[in-house]
Protein backbone atom coordinates (compact mmCIF):
# COMPACT_ATOMS: atom_id res chain seq x y z
CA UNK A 1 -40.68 47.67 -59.41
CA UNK A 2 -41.09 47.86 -63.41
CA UNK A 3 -44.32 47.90 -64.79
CA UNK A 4 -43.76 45.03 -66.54
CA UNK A 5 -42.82 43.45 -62.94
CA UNK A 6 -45.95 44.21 -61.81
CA UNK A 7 -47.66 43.07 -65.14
CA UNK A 8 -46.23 39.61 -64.76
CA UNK A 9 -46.19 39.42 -60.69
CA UNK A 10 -50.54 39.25 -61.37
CA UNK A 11 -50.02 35.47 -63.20
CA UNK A 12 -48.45 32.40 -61.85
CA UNK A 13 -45.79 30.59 -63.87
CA UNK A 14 -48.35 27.99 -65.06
CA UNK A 15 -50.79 30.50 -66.12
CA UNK A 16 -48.40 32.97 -68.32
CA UNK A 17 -47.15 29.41 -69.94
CA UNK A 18 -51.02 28.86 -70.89
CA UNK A 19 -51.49 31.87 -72.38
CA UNK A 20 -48.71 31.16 -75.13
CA UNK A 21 -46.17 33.23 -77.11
CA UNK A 22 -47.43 36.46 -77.67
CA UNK A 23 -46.45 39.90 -78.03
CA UNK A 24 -44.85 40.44 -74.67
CA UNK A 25 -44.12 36.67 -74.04
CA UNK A 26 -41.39 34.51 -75.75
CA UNK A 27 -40.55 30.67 -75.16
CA UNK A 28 -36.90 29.23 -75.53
CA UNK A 29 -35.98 25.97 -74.60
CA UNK A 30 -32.48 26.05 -74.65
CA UNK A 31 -29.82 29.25 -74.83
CA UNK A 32 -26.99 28.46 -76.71
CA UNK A 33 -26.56 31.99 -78.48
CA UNK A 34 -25.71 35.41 -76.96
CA UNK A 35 -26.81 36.86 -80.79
CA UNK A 36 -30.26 34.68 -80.44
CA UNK A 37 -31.12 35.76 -76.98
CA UNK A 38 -30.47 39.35 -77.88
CA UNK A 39 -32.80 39.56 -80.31
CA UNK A 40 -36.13 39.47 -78.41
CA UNK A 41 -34.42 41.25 -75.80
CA UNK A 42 -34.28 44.36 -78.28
CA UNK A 43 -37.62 43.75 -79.85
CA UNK A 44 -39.24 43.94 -76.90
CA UNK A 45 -37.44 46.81 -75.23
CA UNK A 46 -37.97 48.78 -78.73
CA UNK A 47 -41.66 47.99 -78.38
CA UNK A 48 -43.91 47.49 -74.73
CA UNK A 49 -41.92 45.50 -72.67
CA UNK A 50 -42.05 41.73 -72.11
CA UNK A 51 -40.84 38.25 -70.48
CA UNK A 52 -38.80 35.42 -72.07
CA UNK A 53 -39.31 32.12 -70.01
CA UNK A 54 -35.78 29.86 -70.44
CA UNK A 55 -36.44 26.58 -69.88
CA UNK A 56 -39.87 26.43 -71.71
CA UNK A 57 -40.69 24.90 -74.66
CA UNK A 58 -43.21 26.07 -78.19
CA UNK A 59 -45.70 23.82 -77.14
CA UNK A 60 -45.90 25.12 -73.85
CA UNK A 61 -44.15 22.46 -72.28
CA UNK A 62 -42.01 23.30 -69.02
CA UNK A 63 -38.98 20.99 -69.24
CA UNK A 64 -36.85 23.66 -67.00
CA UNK A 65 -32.90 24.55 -67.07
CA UNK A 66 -29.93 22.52 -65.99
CA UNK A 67 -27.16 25.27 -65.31
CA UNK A 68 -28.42 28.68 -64.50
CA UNK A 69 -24.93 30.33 -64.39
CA UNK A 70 -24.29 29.33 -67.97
CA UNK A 71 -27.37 30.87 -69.16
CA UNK A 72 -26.83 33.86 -67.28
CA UNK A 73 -23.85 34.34 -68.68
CA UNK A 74 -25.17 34.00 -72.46
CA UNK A 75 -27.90 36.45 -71.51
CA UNK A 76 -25.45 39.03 -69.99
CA UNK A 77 -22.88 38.45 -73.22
CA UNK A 78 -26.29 38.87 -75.24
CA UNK A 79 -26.75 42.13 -73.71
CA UNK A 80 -23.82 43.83 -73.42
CA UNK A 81 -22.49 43.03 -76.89
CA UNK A 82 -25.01 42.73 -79.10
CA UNK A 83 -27.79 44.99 -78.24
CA UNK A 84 -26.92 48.65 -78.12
CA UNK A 85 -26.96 50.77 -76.60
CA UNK A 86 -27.69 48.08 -73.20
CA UNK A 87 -31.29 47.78 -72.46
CA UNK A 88 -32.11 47.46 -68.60
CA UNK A 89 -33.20 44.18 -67.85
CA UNK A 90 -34.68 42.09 -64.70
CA UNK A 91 -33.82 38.00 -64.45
CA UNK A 92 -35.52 36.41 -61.58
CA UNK A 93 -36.33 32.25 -61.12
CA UNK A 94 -39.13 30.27 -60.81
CA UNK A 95 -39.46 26.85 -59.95
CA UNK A 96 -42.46 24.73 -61.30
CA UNK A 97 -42.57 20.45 -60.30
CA UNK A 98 -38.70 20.82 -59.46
CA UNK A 99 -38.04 22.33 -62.82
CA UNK A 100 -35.98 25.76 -63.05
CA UNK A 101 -37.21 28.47 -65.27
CA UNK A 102 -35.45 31.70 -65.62
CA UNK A 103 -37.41 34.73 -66.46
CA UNK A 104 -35.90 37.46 -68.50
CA UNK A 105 -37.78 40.88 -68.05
CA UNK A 106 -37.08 43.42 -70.65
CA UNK A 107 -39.06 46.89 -69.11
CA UNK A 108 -40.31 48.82 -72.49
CA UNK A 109 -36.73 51.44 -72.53
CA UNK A 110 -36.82 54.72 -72.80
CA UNK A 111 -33.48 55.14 -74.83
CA UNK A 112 -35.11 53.45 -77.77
CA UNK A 113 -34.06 52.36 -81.03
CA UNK A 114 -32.08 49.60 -79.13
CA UNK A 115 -29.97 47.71 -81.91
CA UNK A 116 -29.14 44.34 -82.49
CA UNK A 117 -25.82 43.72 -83.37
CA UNK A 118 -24.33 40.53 -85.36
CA UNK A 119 -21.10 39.71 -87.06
CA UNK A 120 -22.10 37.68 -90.75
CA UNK A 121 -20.41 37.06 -93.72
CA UNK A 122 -20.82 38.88 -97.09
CA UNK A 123 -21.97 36.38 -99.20
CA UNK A 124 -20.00 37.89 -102.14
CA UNK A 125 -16.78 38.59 -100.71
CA UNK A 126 -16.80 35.91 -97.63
CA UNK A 127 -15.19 39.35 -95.23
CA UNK A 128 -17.04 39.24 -91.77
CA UNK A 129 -19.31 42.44 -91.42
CA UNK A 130 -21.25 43.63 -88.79
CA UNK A 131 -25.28 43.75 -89.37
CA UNK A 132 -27.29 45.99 -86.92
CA UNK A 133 -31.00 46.13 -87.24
CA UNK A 134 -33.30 47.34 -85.48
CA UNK A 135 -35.76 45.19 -84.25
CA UNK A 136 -40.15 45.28 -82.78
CA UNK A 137 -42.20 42.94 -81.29
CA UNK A 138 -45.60 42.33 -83.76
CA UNK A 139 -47.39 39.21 -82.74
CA UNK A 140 -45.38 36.43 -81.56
CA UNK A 141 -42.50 37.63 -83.88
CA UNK A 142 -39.33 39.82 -83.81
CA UNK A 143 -39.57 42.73 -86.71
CA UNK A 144 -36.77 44.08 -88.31
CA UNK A 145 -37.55 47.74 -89.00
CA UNK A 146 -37.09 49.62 -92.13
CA UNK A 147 -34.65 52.92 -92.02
CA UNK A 148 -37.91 55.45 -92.09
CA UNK A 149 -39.29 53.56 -89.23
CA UNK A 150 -36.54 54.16 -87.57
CA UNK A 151 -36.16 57.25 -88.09
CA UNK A 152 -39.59 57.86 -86.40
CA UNK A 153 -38.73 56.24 -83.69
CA UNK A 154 -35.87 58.01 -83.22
CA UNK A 155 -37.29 61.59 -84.26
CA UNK A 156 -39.86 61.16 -80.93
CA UNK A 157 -36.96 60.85 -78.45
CA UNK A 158 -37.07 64.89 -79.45
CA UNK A 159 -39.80 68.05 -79.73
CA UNK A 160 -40.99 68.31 -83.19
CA UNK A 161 -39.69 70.66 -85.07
CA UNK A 162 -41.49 71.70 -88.20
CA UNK A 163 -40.62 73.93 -91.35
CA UNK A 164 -42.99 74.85 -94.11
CA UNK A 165 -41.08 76.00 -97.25
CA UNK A 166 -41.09 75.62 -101.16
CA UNK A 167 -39.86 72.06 -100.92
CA UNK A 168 -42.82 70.95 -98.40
CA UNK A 169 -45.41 72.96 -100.70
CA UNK A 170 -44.05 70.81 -103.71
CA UNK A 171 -44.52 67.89 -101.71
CA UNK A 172 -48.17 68.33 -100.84
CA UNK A 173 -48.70 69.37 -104.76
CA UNK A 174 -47.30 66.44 -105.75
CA UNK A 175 -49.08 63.98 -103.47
CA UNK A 176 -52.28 65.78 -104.32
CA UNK A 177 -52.02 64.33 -108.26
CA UNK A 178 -50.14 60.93 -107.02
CA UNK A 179 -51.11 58.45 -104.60
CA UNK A 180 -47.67 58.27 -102.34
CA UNK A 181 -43.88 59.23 -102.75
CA UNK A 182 -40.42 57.38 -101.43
CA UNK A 183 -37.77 58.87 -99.32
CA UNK A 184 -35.76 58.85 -101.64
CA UNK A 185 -38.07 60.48 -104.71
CA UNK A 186 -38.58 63.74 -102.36
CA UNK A 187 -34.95 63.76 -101.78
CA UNK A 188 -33.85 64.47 -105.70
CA UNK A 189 -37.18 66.02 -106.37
CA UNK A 190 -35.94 68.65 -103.71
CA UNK A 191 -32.09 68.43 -104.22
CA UNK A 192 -31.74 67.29 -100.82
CA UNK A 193 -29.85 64.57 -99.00
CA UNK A 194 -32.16 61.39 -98.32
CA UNK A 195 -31.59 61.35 -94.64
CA UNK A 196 -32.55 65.52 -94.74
CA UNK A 197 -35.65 64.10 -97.04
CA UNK A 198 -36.11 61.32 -94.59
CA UNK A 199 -36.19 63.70 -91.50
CA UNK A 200 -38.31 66.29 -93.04
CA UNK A 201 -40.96 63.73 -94.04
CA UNK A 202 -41.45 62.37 -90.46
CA UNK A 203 -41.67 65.59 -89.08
CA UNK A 204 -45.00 65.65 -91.22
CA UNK A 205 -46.04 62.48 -90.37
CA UNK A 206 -45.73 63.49 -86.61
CA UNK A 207 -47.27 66.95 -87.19
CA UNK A 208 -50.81 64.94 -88.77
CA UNK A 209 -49.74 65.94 -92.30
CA UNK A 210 -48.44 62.53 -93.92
CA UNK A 211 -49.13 58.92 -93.01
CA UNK A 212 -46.11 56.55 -92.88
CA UNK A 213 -46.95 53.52 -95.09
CA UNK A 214 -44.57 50.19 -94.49
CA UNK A 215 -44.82 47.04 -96.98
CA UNK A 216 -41.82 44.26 -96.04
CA UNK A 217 -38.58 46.01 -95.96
CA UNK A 218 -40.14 48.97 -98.84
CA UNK A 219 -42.04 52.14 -96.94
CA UNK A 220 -43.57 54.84 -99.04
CA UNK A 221 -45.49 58.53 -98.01
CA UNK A 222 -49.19 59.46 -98.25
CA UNK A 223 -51.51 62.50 -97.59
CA UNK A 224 -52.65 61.41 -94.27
CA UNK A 225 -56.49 61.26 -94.38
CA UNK A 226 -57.14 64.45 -92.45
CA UNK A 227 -54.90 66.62 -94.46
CA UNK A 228 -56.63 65.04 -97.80
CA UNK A 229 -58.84 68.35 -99.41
């Protein structure tokens, strides 16, 4: 059994309804969209773990499901071609007044970043292009991660591994005299690529050095407060 099993085994269905969306509980209604259902799925194995009731409604309201198989098959679509690489996930029913509600467990993975994967149009040239994105649970809501967050994420899947040259040394002088620096800055002011720039800047964030500042879809670098002189 998952910890997130267990988690959820403690409360009846009536009781994890009452205690609202939150940030290891989502609500849908109806599942009409492989694409939609995906997207919590990934947010919440990126982040803790969690539980998405089908057949509830936003105002708590448990109106149930009328064709499990159909749903079951959006969920596994969802999965398997839209989230990758494929979470591990646990779908068991409950029944509440004669009402059907399926429950959706998404464990917390350990092959995280998960990504969501969509097909859109570009607005400019009207071609179909795949989006992937990267996706957290924060509150009641699905987070799309920025590319240095990712990055983090990604970088702790590994030991840290740390070098301390002339580049880093500029670095540290410069945030010394400004407040914080961009990817993308350190990469030209050290004539490096920006994912090498990107790389070598979380490997100071998780050595304690830096602090990883994120502001909508912009992030930025600071001394963290124990390295500040």
């Amino acid at each position: 059994m998952t910890p997130i099993r267990s988690r959820f085994q403690q409360l009846s269905l009536s009781e994890l309804v009452a205690e609202g969306e939150n940030g290891q509980t989502e609500f849908k209604r109806l599942v009409h969209s492989p694409s939609k259902i995906a997207k919590p799925i990934t947010a919440f194995a990126n982040t803790a773990g969690g539980v998405i009731l089908i057949g509830v409604d936003d105002d708590k309201r448990i109106v149930g499901i009328h064709s499990e198989k159909e749903i079951l098959e959006i969920v596994d679509e969802g999965v398997k071609l839209h989230i990758d690489p494929e979470p591990e996930i646990e779908i068991y029913h409950e029944e509440f007044k004669r009402r059907l509600v399926l429950m959706v467990l998404v464990p917390e993975s350990p092959d995280k970043p998960h990504s969501h994967i969509e097909q859109t149009r570009d607005p400019h040239t009207g071609k179909s292009v795949t989006e992937k994105r990267v996706y957290i649970r924060e509150g009641s809501r699905n987070r799309a991660l920025c590319d240095d967050r990712i990055t983090l994420m990604q970088s702790k899947k590994n030991p840290l591994k740390l070098s301390f040259g002339v580049a880093e040394k500029m670095l540290l002088g410069y945030l010394q005299q400004n407040r914080q620096i961009t990817a993308g800055e350190y990469g030209e002011m050290a004539g490096i690529p920006l994912a090498e720039a990107r790389e070598r800047l979380i490997a100071l964030v998780r050595s304690g050095a830096l602090a990883l500042r994120t502001e909508g879809p912009s992030s930025s670098y600071t001394l963290s407060v124990q390295a500040m002189p």
